[in-house]
Each structure stands twice: as structure tokens, then as C-alpha cells.
Protein backbone atom coordinates (compact mmCIF):
# COMPACT_ATOMS: atom_id res chain seq x y z
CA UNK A 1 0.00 0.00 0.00
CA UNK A 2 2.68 2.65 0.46
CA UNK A 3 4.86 1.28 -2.21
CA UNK A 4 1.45 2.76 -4.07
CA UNK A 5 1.56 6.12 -2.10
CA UNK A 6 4.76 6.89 -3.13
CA UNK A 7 4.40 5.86 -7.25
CA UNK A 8 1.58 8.46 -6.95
CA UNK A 9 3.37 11.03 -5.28
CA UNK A 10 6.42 10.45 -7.70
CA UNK A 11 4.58 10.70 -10.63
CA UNK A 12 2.63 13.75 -9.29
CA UNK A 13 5.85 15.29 -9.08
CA UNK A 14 6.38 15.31 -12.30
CA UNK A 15 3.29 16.21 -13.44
CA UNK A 16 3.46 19.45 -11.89
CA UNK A 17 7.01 20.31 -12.09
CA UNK A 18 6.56 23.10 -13.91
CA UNK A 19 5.21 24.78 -10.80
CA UNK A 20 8.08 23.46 -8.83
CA UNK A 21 10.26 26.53 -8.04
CA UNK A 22 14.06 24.97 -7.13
CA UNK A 23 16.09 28.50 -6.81
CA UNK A 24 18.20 29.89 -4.78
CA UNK A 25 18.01 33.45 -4.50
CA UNK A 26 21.11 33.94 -6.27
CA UNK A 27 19.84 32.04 -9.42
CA UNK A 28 16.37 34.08 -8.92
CA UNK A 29 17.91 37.34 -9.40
CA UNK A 30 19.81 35.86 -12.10
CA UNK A 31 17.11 34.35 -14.12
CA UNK A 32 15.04 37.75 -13.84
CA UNK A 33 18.02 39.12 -15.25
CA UNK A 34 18.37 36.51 -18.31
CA UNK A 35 14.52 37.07 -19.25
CA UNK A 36 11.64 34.97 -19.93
CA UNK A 37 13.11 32.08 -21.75
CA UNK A 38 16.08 31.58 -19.81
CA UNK A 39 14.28 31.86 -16.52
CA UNK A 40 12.68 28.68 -17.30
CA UNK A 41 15.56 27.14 -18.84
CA UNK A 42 17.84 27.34 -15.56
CA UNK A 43 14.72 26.88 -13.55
CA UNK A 44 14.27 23.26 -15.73
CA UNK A 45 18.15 22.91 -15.47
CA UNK A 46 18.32 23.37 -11.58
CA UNK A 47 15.03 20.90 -11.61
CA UNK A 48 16.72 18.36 -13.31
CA UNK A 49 19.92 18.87 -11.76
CA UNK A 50 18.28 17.93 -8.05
CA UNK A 51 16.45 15.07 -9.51
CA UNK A 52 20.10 12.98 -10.20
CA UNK A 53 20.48 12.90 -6.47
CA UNK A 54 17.12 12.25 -5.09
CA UNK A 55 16.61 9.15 -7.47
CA UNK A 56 20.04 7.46 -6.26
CA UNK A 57 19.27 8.28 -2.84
CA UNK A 58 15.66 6.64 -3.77
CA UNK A 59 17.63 3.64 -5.26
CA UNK A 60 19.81 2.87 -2.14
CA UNK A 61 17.09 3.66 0.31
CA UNK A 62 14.92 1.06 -1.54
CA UNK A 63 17.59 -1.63 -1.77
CA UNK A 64 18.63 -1.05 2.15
CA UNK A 65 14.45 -1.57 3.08
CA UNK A 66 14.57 -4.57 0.69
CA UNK A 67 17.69 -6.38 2.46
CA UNK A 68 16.44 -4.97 5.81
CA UNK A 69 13.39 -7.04 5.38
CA UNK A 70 15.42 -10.00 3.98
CA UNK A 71 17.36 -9.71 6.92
CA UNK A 72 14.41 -9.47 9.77
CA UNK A 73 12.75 -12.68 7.80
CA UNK A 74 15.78 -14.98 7.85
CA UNK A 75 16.08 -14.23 11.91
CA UNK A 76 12.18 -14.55 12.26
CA UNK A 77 13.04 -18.00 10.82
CA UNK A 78 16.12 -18.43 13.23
CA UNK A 79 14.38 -17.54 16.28
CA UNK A 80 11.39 -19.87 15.39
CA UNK A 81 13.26 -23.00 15.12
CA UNK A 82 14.77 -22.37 18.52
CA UNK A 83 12.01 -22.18 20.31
């Protein structure tokens, strides 16, 4: 069920990442420098830029829960045939 929650909330993300607003206030005064066009462009570029990180950080964090639960089975297993 929360595997679910969180396909939804990923792919909500990118459904409305044009709204998302990822800049600093050094890039902000810099983009409404640059104009219209680039604006968007570093704003998409910054975007995509933080997106690298988060999805390894998603990867490794979903490999640790997987071997974590590996892990917590095999010792369930353990601890029942001792008793």
C-alpha cells in the first residue's frame, strides 16, 4: 500500500514540475536578469539537476528496506526454530 503512495506522489511530481520553483536566491535574481526564456531554462536545469540525487538516494534507500526485510525474515526463521 505505500509502495502505491509513493508511485503516486512520484509521478505527481512530475506532473506538476513546472510549478516546482528549485532557486536559490542567487539564481532568482539571475534568471530575472536573463529574461523569460532563460528563466525557465535554468529553472528546468536546476530541476533536473536535483532530480540525479534524489533518485540514487531513492535507489539505495529502496535496496537497504529490501535487504532490511530480507534480513528481519531470515532471523524470524532463526528464532522460530529455537524455540
Amino acid at each position: 500500500m505505500k509502495l502505491k503512495h509513493t508511485i503516486v506522489t512520484v509521478l505527481m511530481m512530475f506532473v506538476f514540475i513546472e510549478q516546482t520553483i528549485a532557486q536559490c536566491s542567487v539564481c532568482t535574481k539571475t534568471a530575472e536578469q536573463l529574461g523569460e526564456g532563460p528563466a525557465n531554462a535554468l529553472n528546468n536545469a536546476i530541476v533536473y539537476l536535483m532530480m540525479i540525487p534524489l533518485l540514487i538516494m531513492v535507489f539505495i534507500g529502496y535496496y537497504w528496506w529490501k535487504r532490511e526485510k530480507e534480513i528481519i525474515k531470515e532471523e524470524e526463521k532463526t528464532h522460530g526454530k529455537m524455540s
